[in-house]
C-alpha atoms as a PDB file:
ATOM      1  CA  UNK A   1     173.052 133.245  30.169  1.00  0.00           C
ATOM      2  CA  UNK A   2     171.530 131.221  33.073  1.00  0.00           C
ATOM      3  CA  UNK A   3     168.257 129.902  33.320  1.00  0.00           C
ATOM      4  CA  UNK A   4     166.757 133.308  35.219  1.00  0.00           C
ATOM      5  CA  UNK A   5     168.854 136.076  33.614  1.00  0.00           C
ATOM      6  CA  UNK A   6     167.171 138.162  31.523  1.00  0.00           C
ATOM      7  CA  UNK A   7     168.023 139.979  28.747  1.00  0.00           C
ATOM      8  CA  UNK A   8     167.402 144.724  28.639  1.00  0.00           C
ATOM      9  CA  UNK A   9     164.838 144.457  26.368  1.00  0.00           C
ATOM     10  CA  UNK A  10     162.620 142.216  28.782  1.00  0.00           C
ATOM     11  CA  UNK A  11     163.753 143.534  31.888  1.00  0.00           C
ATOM     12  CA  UNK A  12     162.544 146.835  30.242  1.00  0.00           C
ATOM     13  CA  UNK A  13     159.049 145.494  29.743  1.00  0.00           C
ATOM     14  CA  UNK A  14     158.979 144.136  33.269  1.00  0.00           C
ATOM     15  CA  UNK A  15     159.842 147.404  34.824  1.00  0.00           C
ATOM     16  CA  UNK A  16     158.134 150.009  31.740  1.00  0.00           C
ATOM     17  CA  UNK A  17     161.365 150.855  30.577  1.00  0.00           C
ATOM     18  CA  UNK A  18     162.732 150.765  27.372  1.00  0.00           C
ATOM     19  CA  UNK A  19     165.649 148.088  26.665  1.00  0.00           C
ATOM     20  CA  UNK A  20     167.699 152.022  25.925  1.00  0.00           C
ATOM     21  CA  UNK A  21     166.993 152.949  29.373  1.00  0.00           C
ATOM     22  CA  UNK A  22     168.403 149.589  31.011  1.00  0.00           C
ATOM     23  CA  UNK A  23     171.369 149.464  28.917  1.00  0.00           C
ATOM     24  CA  UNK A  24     172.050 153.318  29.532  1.00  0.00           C
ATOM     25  CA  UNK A  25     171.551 152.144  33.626  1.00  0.00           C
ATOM     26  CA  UNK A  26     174.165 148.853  33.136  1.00  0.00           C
ATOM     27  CA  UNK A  27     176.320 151.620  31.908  1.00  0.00           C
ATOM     28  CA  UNK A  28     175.896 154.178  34.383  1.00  0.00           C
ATOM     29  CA  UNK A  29     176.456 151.642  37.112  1.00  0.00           C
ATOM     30  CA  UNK A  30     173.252 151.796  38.728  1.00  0.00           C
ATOM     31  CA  UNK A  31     171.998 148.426  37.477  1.00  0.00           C
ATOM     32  CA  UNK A  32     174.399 145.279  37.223  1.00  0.00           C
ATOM     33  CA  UNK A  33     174.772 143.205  34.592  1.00  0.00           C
ATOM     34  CA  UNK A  34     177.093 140.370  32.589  1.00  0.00           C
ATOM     35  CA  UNK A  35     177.999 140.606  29.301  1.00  0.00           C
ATOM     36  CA  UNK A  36     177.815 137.906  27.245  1.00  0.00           C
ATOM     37  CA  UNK A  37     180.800 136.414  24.492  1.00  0.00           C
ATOM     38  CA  UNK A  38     178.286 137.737  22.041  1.00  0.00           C
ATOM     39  CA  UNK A  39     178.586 141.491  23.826  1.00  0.00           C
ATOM     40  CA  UNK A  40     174.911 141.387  24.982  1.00  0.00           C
ATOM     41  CA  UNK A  41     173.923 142.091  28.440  1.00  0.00           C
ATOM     42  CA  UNK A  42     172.008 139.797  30.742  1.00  0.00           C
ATOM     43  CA  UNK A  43     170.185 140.630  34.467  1.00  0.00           C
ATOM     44  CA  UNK A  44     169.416 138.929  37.317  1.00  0.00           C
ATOM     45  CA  UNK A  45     165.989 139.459  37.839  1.00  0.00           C
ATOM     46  CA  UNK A  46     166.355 140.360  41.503  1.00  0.00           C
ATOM     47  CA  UNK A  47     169.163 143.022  40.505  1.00  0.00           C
ATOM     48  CA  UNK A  48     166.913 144.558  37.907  1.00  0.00           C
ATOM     49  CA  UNK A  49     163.709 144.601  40.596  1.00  0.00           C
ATOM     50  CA  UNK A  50     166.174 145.971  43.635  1.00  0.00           C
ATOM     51  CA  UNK A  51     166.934 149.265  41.083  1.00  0.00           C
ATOM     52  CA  UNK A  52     163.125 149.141  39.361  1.00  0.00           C
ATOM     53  CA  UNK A  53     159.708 148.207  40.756  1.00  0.00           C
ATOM     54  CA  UNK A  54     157.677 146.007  38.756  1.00  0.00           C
ATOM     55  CA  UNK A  55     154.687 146.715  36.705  1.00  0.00           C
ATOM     56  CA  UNK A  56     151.510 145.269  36.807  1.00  0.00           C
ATOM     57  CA  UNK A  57     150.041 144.159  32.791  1.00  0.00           C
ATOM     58  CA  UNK A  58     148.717 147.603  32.298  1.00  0.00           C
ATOM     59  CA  UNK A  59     151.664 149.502  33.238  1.00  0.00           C
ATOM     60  CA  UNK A  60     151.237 151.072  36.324  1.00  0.00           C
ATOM     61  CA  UNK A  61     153.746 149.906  39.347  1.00  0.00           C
ATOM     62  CA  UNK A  62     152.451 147.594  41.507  1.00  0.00           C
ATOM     63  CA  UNK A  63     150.953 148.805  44.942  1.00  0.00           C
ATOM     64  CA  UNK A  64     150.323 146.703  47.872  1.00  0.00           C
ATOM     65  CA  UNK A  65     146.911 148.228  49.870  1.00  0.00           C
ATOM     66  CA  UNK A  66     148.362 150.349  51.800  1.00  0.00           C
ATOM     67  CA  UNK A  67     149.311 152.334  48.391  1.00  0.00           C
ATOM     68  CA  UNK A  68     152.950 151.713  48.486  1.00  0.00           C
ATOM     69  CA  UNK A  69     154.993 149.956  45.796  1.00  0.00           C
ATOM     70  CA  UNK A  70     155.204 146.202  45.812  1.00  0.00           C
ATOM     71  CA  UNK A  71     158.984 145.301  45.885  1.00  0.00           C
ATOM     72  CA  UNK A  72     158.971 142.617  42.725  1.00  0.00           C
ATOM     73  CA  UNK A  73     161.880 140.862  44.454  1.00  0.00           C
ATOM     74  CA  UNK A  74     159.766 140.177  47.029  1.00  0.00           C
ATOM     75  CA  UNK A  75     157.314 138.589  44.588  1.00  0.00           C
ATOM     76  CA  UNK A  76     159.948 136.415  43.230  1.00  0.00           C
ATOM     77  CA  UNK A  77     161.044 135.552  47.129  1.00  0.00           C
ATOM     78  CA  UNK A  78     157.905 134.413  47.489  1.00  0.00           C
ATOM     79  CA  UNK A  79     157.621 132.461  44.432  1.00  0.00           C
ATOM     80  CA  UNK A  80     160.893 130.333  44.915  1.00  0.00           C
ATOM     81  CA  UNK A  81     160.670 129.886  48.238  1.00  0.00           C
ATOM     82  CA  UNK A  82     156.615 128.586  47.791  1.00  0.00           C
ATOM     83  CA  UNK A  83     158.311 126.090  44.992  1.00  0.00           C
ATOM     84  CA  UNK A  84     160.547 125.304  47.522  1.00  0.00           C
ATOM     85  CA  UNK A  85     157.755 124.573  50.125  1.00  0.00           C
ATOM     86  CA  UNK A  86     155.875 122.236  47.837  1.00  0.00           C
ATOM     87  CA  UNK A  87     158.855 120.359  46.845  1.00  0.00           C
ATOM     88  CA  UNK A  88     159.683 119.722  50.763  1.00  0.00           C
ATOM     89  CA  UNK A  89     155.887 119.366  51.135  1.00  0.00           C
ATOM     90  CA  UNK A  90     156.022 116.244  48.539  1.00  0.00           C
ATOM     91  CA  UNK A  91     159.025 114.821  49.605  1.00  0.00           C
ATOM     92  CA  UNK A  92     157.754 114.827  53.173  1.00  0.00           C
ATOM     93  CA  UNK A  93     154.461 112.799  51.546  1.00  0.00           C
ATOM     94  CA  UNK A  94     156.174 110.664  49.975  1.00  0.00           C
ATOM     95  CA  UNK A  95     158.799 109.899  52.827  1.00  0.00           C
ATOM     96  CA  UNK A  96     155.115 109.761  54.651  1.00  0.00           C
ATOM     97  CA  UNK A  97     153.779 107.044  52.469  1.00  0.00           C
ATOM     98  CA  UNK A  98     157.653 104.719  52.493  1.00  0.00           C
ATOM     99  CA  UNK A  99     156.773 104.921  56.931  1.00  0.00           C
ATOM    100  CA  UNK A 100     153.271 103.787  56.444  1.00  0.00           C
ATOM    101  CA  UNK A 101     154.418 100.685  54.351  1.00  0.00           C
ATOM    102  CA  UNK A 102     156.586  99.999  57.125  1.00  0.00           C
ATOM    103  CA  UNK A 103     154.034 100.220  59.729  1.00  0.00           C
ATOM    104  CA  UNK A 104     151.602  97.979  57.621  1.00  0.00           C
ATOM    105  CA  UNK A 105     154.547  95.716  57.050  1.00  0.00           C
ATOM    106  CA  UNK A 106     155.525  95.281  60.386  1.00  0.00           C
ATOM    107  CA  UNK A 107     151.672  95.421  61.554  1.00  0.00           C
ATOM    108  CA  UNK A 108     151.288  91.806  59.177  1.00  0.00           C
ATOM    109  CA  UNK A 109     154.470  90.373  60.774  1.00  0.00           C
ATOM    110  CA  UNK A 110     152.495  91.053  63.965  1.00  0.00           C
ATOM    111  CA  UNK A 111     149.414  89.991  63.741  1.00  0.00           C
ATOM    112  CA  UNK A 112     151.260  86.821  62.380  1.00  0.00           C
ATOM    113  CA  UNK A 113     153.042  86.005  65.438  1.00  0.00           C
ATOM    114  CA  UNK A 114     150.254  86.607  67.588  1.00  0.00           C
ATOM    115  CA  UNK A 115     148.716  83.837  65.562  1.00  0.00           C
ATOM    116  CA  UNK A 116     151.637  81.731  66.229  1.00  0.00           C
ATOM    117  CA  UNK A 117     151.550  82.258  69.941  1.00  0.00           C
ATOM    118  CA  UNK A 118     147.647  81.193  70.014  1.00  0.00           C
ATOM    119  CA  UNK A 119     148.499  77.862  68.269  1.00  0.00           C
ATOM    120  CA  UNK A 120     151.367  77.418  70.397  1.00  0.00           C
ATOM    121  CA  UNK A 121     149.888  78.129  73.513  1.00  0.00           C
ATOM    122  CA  UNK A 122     146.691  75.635  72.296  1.00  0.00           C
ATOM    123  CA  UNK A 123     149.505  73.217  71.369  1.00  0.00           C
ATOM    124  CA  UNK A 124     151.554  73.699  75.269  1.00  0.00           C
ATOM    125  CA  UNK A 125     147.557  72.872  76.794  1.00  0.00           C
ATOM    126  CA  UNK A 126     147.168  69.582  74.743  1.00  0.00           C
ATOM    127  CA  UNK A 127     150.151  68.437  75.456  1.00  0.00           C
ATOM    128  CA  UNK A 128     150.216  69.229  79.437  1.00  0.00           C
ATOM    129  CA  UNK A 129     146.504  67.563  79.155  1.00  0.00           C
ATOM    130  CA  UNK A 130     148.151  64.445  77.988  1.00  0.00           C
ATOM    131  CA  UNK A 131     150.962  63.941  79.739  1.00  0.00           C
ATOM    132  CA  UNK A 132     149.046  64.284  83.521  1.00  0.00           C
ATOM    133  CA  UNK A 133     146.759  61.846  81.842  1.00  0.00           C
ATOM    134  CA  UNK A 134     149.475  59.193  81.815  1.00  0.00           C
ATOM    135  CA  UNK A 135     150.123  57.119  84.895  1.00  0.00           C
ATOM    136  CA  UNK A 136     153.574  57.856  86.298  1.00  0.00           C
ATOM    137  CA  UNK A 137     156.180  54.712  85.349  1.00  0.00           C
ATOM    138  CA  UNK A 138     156.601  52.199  88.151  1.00  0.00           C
ATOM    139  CA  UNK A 139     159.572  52.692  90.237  1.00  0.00           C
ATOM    140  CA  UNK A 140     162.214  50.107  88.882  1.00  0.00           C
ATOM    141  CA  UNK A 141     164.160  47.705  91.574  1.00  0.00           C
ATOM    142  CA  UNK A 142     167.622  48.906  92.160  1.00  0.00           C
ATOM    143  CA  UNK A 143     170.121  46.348  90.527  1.00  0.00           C
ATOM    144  CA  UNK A 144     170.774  45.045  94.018  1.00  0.00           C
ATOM    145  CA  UNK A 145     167.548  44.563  94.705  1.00  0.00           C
ATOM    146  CA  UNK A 146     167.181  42.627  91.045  1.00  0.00           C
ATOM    147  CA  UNK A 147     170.190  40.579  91.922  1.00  0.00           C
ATOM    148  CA  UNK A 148     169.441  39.246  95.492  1.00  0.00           C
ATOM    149  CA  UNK A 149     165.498  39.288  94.453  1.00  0.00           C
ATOM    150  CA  UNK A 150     164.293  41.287  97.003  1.00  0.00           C
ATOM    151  CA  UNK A 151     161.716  43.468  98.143  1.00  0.00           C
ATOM    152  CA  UNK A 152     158.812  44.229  96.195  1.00  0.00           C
END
């Protein structure tokens, strides 16, 4: 038995049968089944709603408003695939939240070098300050000029 089979006697109660009346179905071949090592039956639930329509807590089959029978199956659809919806939903949050770290990450890295740049750039303006600030070197005398004692 899987997780969503269901055994006669509950699919009876889902549908306002009794388990007699499933079991005489499986048999008949209108509604399938498995059977168990043990020689009990078990039903998918969307077998058992495509043969029966559900009933509501009271009894009575469940009608949509336009008066016609709610297809149980359909119910179940719904179900799994809204489970299915929130679990993509939260993954997609989640996958959300591991981007925004990044961002924030990589926003800190920049605001970082941007800070660098300033107090390179300040650092580049001293510098060129200084060094027109200095007077150029003097020119110095050629080695023939040194040697024959020349010129200026």
């Amino acid at each position: 038995m899987n997780d969503t089979s269901i055994t006669p006697a509950e699919a009876g109660k889902l549908v306002g049968r009794s388990k007699g009346a499933i079991i005489k179905a499986i048999h008949d071949g209108r509604l399938s089944a498995e059977r168990e090592v043990n020689g009990s039956f078990t039903i998918q639930p969307v077998e058992l709603f495509r043969v029966y329509p559900a009933v509501n807590g009271n009894g009575h089959h469940e009608v949509n408003g336009n008066g016609a029978e709610v297809n149980s199956s359909q119910h179940l659809d719904d179900e799994v695939n809204t489970l299915a919806l929130q679990g993509e939903i939260d993954q997609l949050r989640g996958r959300l939240a591991d981007k925004e770290e990044v961002i924030r990450a990589k926003d800190m890295v920049i605001a970082t070098q941007a800070s660098t740049i300033e107090v390179l750039t300040q650092e580049n303006a001293r510098l060129t300050a200084v060094i027109t600030q200095l007077s150029p070197p003097k020119a110095q005398r050629g080695w023939w000029a040194r040697l024959l004692g020349g010129g200026a």
